[in-house]
C-alpha atoms as a PDB file:
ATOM      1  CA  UNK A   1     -25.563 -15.679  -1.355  1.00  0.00           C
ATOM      2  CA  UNK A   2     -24.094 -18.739   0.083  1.00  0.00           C
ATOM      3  CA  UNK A   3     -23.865 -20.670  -3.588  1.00  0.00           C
ATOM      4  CA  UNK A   4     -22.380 -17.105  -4.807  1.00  0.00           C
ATOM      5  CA  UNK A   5     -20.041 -16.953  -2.133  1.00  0.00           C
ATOM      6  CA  UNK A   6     -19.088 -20.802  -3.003  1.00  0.00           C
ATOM      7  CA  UNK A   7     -18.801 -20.425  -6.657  1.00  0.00           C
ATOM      8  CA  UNK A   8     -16.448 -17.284  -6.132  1.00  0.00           C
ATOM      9  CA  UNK A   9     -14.181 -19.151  -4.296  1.00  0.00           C
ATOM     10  CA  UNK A  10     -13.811 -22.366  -5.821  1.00  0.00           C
ATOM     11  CA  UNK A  11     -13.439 -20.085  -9.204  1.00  0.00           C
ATOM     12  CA  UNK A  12     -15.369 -22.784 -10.891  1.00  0.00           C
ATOM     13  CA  UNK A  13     -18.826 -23.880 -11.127  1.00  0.00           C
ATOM     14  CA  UNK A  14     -18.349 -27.561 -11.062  1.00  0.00           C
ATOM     15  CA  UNK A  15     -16.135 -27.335  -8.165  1.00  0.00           C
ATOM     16  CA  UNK A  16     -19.211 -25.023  -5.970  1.00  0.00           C
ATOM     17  CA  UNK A  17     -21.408 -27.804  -7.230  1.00  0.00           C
ATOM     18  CA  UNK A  18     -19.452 -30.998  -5.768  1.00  0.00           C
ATOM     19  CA  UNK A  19     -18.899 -29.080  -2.500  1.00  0.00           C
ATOM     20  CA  UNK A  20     -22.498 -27.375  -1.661  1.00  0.00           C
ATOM     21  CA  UNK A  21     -23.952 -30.741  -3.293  1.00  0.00           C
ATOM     22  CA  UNK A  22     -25.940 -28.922  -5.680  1.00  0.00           C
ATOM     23  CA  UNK A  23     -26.676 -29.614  -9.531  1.00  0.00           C
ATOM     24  CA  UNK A  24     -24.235 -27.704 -11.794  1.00  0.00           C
ATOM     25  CA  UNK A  25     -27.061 -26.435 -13.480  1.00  0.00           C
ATOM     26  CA  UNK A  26     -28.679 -24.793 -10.799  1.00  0.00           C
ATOM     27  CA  UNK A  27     -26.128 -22.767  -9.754  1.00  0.00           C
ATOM     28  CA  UNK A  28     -25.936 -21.111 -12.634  1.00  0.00           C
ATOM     29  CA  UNK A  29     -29.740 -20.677 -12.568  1.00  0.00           C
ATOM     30  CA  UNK A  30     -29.031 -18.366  -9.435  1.00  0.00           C
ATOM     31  CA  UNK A  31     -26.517 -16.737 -10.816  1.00  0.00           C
ATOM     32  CA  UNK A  32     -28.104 -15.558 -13.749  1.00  0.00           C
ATOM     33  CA  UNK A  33     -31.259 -14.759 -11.646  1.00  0.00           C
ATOM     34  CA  UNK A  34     -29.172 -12.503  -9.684  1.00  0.00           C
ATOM     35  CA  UNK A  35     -27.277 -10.782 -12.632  1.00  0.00           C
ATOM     36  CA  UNK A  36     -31.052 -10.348 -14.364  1.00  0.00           C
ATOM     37  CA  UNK A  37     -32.228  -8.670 -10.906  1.00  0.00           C
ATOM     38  CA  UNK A  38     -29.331  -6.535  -9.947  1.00  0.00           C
ATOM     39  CA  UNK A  39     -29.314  -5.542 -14.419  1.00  0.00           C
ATOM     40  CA  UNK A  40     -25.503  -6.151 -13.895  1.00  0.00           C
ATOM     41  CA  UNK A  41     -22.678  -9.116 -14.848  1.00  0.00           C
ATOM     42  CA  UNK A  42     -21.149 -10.816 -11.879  1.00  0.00           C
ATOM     43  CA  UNK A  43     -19.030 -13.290 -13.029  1.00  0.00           C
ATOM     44  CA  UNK A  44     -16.823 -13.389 -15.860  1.00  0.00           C
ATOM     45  CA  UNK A  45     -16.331 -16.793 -17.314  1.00  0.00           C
ATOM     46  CA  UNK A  46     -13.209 -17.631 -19.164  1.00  0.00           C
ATOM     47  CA  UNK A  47     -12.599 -21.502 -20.405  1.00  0.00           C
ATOM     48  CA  UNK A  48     -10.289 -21.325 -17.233  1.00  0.00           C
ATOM     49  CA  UNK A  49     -12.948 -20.818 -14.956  1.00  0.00           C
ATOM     50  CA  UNK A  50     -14.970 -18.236 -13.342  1.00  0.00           C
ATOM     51  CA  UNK A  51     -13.949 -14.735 -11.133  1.00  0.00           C
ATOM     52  CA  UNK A  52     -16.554 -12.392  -9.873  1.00  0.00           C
ATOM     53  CA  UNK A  53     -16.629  -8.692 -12.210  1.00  0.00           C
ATOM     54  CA  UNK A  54     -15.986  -5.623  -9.895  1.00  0.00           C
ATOM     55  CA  UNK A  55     -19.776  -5.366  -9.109  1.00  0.00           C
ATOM     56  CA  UNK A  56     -19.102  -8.631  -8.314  1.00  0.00           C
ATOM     57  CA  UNK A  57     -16.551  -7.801  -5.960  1.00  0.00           C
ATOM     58  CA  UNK A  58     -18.558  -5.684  -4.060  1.00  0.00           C
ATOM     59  CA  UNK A  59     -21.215  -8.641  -3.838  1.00  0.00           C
ATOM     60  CA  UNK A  60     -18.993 -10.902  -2.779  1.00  0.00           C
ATOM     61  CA  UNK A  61     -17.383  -9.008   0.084  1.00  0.00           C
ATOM     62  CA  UNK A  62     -20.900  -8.215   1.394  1.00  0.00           C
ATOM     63  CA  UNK A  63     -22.006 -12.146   1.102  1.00  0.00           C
ATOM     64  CA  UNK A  64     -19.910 -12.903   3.149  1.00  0.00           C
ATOM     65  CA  UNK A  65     -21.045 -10.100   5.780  1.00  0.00           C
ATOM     66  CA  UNK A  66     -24.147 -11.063   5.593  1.00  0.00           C
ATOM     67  CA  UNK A  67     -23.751 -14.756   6.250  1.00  0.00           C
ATOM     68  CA  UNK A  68     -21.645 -14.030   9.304  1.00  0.00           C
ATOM     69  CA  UNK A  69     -24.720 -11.774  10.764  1.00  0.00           C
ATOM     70  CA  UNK A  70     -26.991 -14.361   9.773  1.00  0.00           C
ATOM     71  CA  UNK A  71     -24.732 -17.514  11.783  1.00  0.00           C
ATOM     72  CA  UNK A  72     -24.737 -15.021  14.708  1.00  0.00           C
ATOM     73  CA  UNK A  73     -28.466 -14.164  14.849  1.00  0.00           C
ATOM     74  CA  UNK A  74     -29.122 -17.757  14.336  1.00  0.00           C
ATOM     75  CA  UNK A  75     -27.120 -19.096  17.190  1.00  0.00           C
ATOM     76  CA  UNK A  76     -28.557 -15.887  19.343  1.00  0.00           C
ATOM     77  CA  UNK A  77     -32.115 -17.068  19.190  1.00  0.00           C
ATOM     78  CA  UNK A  78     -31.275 -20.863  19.566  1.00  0.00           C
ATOM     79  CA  UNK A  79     -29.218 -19.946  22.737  1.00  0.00           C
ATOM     80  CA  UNK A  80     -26.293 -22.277  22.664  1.00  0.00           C
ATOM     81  CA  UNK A  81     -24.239 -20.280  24.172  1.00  0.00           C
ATOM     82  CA  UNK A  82     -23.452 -23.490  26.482  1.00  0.00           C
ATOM     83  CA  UNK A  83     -23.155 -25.378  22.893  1.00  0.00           C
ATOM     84  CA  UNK A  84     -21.994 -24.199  20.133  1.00  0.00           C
ATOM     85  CA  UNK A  85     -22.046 -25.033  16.711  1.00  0.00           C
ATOM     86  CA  UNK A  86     -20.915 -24.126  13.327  1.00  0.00           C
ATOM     87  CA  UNK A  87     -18.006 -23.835  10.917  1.00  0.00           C
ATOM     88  CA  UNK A  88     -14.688 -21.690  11.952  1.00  0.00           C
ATOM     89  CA  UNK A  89     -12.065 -20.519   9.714  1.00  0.00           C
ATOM     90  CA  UNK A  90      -8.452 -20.418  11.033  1.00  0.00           C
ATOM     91  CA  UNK A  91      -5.571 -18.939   9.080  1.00  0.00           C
ATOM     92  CA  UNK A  92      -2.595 -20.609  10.099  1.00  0.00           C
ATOM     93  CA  UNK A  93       0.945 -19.350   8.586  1.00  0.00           C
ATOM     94  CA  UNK A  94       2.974 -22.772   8.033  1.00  0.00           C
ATOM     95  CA  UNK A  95       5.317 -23.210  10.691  1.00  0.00           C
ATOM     96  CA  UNK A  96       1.987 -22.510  13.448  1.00  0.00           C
ATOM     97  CA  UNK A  97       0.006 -24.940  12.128  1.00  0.00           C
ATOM     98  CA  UNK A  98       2.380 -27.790  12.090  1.00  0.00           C
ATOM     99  CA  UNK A  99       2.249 -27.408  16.059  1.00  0.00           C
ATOM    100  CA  UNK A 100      -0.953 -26.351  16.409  1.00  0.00           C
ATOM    101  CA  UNK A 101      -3.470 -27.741  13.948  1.00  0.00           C
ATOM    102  CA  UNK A 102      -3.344 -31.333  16.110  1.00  0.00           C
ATOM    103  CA  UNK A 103      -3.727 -29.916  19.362  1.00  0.00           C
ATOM    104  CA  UNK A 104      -6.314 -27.054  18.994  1.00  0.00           C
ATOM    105  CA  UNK A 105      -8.303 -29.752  16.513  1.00  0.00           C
ATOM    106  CA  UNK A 106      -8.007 -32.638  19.276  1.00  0.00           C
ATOM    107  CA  UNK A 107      -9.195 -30.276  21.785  1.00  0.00           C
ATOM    108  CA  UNK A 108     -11.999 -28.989  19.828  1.00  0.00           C
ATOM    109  CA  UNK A 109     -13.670 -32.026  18.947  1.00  0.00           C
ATOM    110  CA  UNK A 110     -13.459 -32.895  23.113  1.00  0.00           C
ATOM    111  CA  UNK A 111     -15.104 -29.777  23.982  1.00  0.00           C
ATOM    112  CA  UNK A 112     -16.555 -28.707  21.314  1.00  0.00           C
ATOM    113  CA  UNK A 113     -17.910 -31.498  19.534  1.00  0.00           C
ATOM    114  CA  UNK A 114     -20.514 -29.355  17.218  1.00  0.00           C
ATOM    115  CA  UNK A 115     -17.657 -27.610  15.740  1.00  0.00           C
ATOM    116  CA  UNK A 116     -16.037 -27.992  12.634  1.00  0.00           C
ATOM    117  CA  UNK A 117     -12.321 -26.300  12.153  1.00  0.00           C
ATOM    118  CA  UNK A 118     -11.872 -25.412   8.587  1.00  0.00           C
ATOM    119  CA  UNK A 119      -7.721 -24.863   8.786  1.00  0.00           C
ATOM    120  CA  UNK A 120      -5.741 -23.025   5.830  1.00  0.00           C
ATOM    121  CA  UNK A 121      -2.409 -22.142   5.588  1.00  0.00           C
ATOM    122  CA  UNK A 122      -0.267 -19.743   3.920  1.00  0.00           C
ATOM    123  CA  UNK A 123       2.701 -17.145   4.712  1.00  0.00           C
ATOM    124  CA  UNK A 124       1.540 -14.757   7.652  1.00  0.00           C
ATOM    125  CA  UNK A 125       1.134 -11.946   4.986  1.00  0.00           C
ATOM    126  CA  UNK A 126      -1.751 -14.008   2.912  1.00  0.00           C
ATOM    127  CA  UNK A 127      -3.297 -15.094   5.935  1.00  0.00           C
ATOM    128  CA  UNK A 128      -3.678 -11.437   6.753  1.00  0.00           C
ATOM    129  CA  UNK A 129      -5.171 -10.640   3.470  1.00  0.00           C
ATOM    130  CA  UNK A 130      -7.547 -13.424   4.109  1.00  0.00           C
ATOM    131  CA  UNK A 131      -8.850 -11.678   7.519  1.00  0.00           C
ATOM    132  CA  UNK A 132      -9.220  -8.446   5.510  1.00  0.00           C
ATOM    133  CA  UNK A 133     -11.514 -10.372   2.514  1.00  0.00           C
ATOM    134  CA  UNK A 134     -13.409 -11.885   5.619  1.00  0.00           C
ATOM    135  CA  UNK A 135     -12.524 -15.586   4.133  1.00  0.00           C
ATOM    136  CA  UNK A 136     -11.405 -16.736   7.565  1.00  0.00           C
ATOM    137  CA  UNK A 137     -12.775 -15.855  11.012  1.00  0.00           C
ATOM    138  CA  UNK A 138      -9.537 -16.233  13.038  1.00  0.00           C
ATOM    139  CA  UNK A 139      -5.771 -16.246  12.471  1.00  0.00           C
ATOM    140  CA  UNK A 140      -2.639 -16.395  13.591  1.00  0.00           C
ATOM    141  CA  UNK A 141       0.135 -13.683  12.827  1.00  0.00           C
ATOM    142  CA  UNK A 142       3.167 -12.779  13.469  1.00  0.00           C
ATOM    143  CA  UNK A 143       3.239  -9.211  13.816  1.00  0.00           C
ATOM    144  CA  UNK A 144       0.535  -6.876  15.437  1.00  0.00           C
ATOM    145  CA  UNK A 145      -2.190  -5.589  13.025  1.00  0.00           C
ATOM    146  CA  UNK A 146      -3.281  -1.714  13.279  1.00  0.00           C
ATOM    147  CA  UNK A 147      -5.830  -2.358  10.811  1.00  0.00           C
ATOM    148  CA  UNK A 148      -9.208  -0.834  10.898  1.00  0.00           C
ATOM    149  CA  UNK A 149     -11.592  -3.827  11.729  1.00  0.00           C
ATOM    150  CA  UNK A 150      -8.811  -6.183  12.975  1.00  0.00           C
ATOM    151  CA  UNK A 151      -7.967  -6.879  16.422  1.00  0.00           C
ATOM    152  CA  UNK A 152      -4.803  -8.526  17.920  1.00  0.00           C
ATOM    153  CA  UNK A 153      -3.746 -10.182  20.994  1.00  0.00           C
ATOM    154  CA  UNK A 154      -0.101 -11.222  21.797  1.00  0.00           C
ATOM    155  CA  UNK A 155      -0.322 -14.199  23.033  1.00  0.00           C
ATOM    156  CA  UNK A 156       4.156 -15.510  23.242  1.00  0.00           C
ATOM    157  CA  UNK A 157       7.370 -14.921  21.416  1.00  0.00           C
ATOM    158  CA  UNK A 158       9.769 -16.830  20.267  1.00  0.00           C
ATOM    159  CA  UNK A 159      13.716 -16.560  20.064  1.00  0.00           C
ATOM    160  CA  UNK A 160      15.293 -16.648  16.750  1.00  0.00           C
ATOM    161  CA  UNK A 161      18.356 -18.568  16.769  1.00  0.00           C
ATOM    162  CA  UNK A 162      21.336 -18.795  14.297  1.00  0.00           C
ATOM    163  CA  UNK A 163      22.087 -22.193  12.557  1.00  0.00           C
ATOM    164  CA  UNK A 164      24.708 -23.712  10.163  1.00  0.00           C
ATOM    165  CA  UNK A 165      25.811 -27.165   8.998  1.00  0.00           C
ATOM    166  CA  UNK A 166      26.737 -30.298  11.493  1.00  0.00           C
ATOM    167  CA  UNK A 167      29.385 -31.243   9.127  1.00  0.00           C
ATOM    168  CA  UNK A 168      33.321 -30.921   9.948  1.00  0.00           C
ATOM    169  CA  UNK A 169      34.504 -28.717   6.806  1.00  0.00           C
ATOM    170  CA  UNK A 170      35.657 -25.183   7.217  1.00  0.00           C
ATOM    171  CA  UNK A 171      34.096 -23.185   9.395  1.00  0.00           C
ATOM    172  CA  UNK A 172      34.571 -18.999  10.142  1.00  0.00           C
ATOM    173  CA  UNK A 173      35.411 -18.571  13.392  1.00  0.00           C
ATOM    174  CA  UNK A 174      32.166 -19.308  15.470  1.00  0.00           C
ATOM    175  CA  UNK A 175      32.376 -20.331  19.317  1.00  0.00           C
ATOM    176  CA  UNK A 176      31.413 -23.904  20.191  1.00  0.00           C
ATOM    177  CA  UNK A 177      27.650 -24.600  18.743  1.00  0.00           C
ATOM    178  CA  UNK A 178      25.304 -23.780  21.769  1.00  0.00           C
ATOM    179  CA  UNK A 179      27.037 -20.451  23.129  1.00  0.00           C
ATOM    180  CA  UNK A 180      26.198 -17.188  21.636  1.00  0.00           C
ATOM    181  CA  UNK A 181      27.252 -15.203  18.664  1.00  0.00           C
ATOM    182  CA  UNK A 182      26.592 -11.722  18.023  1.00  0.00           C
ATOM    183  CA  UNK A 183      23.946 -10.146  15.462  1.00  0.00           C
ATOM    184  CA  UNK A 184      27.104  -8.623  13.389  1.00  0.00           C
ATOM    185  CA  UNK A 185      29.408 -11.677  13.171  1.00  0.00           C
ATOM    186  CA  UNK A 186      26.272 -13.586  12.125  1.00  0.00           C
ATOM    187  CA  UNK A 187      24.581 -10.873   9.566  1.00  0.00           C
ATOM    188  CA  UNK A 188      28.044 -11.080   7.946  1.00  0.00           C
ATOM    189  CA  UNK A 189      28.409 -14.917   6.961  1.00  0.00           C
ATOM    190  CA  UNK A 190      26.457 -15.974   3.958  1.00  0.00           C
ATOM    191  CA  UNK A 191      22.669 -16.183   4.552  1.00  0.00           C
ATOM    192  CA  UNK A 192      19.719 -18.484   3.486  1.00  0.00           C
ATOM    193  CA  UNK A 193      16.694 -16.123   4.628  1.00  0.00           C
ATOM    194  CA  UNK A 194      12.885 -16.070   2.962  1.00  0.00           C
ATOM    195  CA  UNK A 195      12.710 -13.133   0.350  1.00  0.00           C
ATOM    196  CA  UNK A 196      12.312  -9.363   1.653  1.00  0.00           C
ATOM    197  CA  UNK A 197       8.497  -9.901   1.845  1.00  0.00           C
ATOM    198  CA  UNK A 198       8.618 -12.356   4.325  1.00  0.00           C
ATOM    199  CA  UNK A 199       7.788 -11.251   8.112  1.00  0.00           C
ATOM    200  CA  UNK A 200      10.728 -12.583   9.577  1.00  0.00           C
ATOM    201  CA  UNK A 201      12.901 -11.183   6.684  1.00  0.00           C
ATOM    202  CA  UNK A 202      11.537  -8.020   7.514  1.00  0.00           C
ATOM    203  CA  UNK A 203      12.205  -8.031  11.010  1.00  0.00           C
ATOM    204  CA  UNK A 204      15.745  -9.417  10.407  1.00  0.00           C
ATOM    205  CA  UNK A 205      16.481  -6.062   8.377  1.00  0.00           C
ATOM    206  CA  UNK A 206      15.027  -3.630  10.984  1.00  0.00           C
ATOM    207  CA  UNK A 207      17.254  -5.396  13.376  1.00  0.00           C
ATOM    208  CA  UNK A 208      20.115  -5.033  11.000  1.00  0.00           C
ATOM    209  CA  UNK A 209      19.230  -1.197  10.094  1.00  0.00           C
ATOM    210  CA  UNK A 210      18.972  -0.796  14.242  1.00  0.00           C
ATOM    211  CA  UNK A 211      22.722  -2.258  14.582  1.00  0.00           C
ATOM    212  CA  UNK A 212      24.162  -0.616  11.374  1.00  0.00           C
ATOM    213  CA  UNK A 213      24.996  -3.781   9.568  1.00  0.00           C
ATOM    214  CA  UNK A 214      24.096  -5.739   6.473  1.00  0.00           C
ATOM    215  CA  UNK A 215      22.855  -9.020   6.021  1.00  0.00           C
ATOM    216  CA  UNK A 216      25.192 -10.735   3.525  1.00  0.00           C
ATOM    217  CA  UNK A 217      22.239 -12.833   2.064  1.00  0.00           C
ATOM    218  CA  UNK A 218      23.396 -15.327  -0.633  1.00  0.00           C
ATOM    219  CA  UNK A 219      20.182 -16.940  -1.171  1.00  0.00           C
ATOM    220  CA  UNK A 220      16.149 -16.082  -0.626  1.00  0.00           C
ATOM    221  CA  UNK A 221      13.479 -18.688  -0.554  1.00  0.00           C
ATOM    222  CA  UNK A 222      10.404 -18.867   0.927  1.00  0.00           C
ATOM    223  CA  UNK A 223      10.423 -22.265   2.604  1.00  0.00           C
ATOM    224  CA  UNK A 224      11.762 -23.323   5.886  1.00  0.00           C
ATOM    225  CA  UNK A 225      11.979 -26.731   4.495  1.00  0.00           C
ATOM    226  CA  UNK A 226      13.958 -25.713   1.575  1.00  0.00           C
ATOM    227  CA  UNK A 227      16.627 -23.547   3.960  1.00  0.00           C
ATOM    228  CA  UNK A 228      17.421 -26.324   6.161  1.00  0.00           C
ATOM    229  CA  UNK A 229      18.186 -28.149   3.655  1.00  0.00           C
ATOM    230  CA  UNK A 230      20.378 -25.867   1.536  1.00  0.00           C
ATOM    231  CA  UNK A 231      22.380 -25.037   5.012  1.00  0.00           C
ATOM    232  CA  UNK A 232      22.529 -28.792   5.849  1.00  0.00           C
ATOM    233  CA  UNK A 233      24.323 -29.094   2.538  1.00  0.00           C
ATOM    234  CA  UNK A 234      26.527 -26.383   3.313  1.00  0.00           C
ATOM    235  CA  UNK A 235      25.545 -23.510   1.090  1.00  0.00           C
ATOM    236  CA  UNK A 236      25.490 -21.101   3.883  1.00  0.00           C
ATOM    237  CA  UNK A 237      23.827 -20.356   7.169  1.00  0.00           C
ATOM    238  CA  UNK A 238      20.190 -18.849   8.472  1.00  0.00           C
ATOM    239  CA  UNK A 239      18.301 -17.574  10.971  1.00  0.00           C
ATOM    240  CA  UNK A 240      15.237 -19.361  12.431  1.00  0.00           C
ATOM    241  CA  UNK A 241      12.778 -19.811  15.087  1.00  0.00           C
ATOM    242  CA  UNK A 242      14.324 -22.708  17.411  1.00  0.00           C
ATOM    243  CA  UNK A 243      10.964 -24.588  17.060  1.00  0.00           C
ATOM    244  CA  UNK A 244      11.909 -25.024  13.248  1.00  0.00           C
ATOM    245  CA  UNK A 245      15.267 -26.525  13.529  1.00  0.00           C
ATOM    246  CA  UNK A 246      15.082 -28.351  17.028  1.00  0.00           C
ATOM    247  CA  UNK A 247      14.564 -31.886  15.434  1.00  0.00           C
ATOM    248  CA  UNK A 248      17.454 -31.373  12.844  1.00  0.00           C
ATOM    249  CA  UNK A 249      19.608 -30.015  16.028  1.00  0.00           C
ATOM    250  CA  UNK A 250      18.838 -33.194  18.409  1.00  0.00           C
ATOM    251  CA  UNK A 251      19.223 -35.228  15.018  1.00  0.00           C
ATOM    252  CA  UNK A 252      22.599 -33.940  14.785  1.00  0.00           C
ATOM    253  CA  UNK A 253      22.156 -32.819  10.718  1.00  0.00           C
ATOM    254  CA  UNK A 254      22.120 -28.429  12.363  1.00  0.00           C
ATOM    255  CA  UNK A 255      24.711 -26.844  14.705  1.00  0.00           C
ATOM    256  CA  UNK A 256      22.803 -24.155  16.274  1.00  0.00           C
ATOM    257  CA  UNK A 257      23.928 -20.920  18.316  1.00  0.00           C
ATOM    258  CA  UNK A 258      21.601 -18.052  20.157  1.00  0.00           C
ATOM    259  CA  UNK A 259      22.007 -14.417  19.119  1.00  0.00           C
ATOM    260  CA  UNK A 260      22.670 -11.554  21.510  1.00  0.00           C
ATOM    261  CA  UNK A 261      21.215  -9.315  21.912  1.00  0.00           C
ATOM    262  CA  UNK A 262      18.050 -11.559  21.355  1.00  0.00           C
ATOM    263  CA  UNK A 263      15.903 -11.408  18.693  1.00  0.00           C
ATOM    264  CA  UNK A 264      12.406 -12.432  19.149  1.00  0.00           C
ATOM    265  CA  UNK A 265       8.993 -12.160  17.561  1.00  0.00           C
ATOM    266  CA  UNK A 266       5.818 -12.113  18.575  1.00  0.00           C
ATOM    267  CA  UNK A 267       2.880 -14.382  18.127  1.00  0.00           C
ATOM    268  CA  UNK A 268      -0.746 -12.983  17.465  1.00  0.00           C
ATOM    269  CA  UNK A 269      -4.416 -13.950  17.585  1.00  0.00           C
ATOM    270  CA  UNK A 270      -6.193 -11.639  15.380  1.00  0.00           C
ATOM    271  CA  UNK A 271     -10.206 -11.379  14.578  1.00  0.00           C
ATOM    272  CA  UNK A 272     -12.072  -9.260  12.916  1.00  0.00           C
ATOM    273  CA  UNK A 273     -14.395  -6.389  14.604  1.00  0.00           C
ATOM    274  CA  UNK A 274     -16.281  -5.664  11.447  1.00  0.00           C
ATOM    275  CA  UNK A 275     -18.222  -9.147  11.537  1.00  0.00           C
ATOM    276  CA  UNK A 276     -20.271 -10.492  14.532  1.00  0.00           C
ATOM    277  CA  UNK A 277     -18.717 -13.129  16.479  1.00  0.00           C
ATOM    278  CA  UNK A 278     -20.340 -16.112  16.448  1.00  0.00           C
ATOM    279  CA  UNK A 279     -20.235 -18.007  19.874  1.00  0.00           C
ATOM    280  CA  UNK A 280     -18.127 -21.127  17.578  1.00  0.00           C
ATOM    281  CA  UNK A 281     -15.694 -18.536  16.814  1.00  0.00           C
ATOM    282  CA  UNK A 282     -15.697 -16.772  19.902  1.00  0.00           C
ATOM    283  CA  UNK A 283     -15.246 -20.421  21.885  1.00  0.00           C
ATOM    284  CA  UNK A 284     -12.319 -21.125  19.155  1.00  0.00           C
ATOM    285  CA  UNK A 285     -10.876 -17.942  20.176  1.00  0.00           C
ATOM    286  CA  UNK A 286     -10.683 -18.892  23.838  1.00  0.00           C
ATOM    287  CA  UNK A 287      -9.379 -22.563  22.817  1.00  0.00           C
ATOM    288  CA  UNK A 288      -6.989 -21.787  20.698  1.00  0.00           C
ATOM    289  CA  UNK A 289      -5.177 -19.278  23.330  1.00  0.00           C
ATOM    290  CA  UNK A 290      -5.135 -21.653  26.098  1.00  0.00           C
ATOM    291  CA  UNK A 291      -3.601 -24.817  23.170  1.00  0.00           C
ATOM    292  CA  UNK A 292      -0.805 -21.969  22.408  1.00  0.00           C
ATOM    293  CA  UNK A 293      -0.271 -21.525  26.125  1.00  0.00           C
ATOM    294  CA  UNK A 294      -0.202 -25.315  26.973  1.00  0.00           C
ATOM    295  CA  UNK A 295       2.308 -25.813  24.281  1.00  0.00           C
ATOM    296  CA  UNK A 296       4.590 -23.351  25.971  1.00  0.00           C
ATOM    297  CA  UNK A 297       4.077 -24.695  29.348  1.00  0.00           C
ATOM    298  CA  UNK A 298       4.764 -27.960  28.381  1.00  0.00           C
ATOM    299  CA  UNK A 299       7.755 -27.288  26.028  1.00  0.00           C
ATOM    300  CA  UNK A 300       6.324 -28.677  23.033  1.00  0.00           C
ATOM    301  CA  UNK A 301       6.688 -24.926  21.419  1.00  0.00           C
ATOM    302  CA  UNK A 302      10.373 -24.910  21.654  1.00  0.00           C
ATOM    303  CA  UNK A 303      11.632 -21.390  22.330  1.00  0.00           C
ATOM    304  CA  UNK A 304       8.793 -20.004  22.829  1.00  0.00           C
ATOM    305  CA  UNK A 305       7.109 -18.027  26.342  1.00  0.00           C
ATOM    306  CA  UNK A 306       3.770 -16.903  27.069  1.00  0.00           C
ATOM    307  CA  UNK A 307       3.309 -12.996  26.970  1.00  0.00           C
ATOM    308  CA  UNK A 308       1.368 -11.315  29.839  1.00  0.00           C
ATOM    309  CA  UNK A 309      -2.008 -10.242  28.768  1.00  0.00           C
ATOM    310  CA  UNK A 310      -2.772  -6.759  29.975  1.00  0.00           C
ATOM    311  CA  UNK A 311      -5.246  -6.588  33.065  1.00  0.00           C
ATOM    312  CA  UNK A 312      -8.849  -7.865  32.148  1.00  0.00           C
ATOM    313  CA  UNK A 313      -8.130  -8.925  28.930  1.00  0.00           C
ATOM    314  CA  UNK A 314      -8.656 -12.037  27.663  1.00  0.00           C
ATOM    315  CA  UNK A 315      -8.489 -13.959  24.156  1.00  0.00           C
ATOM    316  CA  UNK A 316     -12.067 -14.190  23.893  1.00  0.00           C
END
């Protein structure tokens, strides 16, 4: 199950081979062994690679089930609860994990020197498709999750703030950089904002549909990176966390201005309640709440404040 589950995901059998360590040939061996016992295909190959067939699918999805009972009956009868072990998968959407990948990894390998961190990133909806597959154990999202077999914890939100270019060409008439503008004045100047599938896109147009307006977006793209830069070159204005655009503010390259009323969104841990929880993923759990609170308590998260967790509730 565990070569399956490798092959599926590398989509290549040379790939599964380099990272389980195993001869090419052999893997295949297993594969067909299990196609000849189950009297069914399970992979298609192409010359582009390999996928798993529907009945494949269905294989995969329980692999990985399987293996996560297995970890957590393992670790059960060695009792390391006081030391635990293992692999943990964290979903990270970008902008999180370039503020928390360092920390939560630096603290992990103090405490938790037996576990290994396996970080990937992607936008907050593909991380979320990830949970559902079961290809990560934990991740961070940025909306709550009503899913069957997903659970959610707020953990802090973050202000959005409105941001155009430092330079001295013509401006509309906004109030000196720092003071506030309203959601209206800045839905209606030209906007840089991710594409309508985005979270924050999304919340952005509820906000607009709650205050009757439109947002006058000129351009969509799906990179912070990519919007700082077109609004530093003065192709219109955005609307971003303040932990994206502090440097660029300080730098001087960003004017910046808060929004009222204030827009904010919210920052969740989610797991999975289909799955066991191993006690490295259930310790990883616990970290990686308290690194997200220390990086609001120490301003490091710019923007951001711890939410109150309801009584008796913890992240782990």
């Amino acid at each position: 199950l565990r070569y399956f589950v490798a092959i599926a995901e590398q989509g290549s059998f040379s790939r599964a081979a380099a990272l389980l360590h195993v001869a090419q040939p052999a893997l295949s061996l297993h594969v067909r062994n299990m196609e000849t016992d189950l009297r069914v295909q399970l992979m298609h190959r192409s010359p582009k690679g390999v996928e798993p067939t529907e009945a494949g699918a269905i294989l995969l999805r329980n692999a990985r089930i399987i293996l996560d009972q297995l970890a957590a009956t393992e670790e059960e009868i060695r009792g390391r609860e006081s030391d635990p072990s293992g692999e943990v998968r964290l979903g990270l959407p970008g902008t999180v994990s370039e503020i928390l990948s360092v920390p939560l990894i630096t603290a992990t390998h103090l405490r938790y020197p037996r576990i290994t961190i396996r970080i990937a990133e992607a936008m907050s909806g593909f991380v979320l498709e990830w949970m559902r597959e079961a290809r990560i154990d934990l991740a961070i999202l940025y909306r709550d999750v009503s899913d069957h077999g997903i659970e959610t914890v707020r953990l802090l939100e973050e202000e959005l703030f409105f941001f155009g270019p430092a330079g001295d060409g013509a401006q509309p008439d906004l109030p000196p950089p720092g003071e506030a503008v309203s959601f209206a004045q800045a839905a209606g100047l030209p906007l840089i904002l991710p594409s309508p599938s985005h979270g924050l896109r999304e919340l952005l147009a509820r906000q607009a549909l709650a205050a009757d307006v439109a947002l006058n977006t000129v351009i969509d793209i799906d990179s912070y990176g990519n919007i700082k830069e077109l609004v530093r070159n003065g192709f219109g204005y955005s609307i971003l966390p303040a932990n994206a655009i502090t440097r660029e503010v300080q730098a001087g390259e960003l004017r910046r201005w808060s929004i009222v009323p204030a827009i904010r969104r919210s920052v969740h841990l989610a797991h999975s309640t289909e799955r066991p929880m191993t006690n490295a993923v259930a310790a990883i759990q616990a970290l990686a709440g308290e690194v997200l609170r220390d990086l609001v308590s120490t301003g490091r998260w710019a923007g951001a404040r711890a939410c109150e967790l309801p009584a008796g509730e913890d992240t782990a």
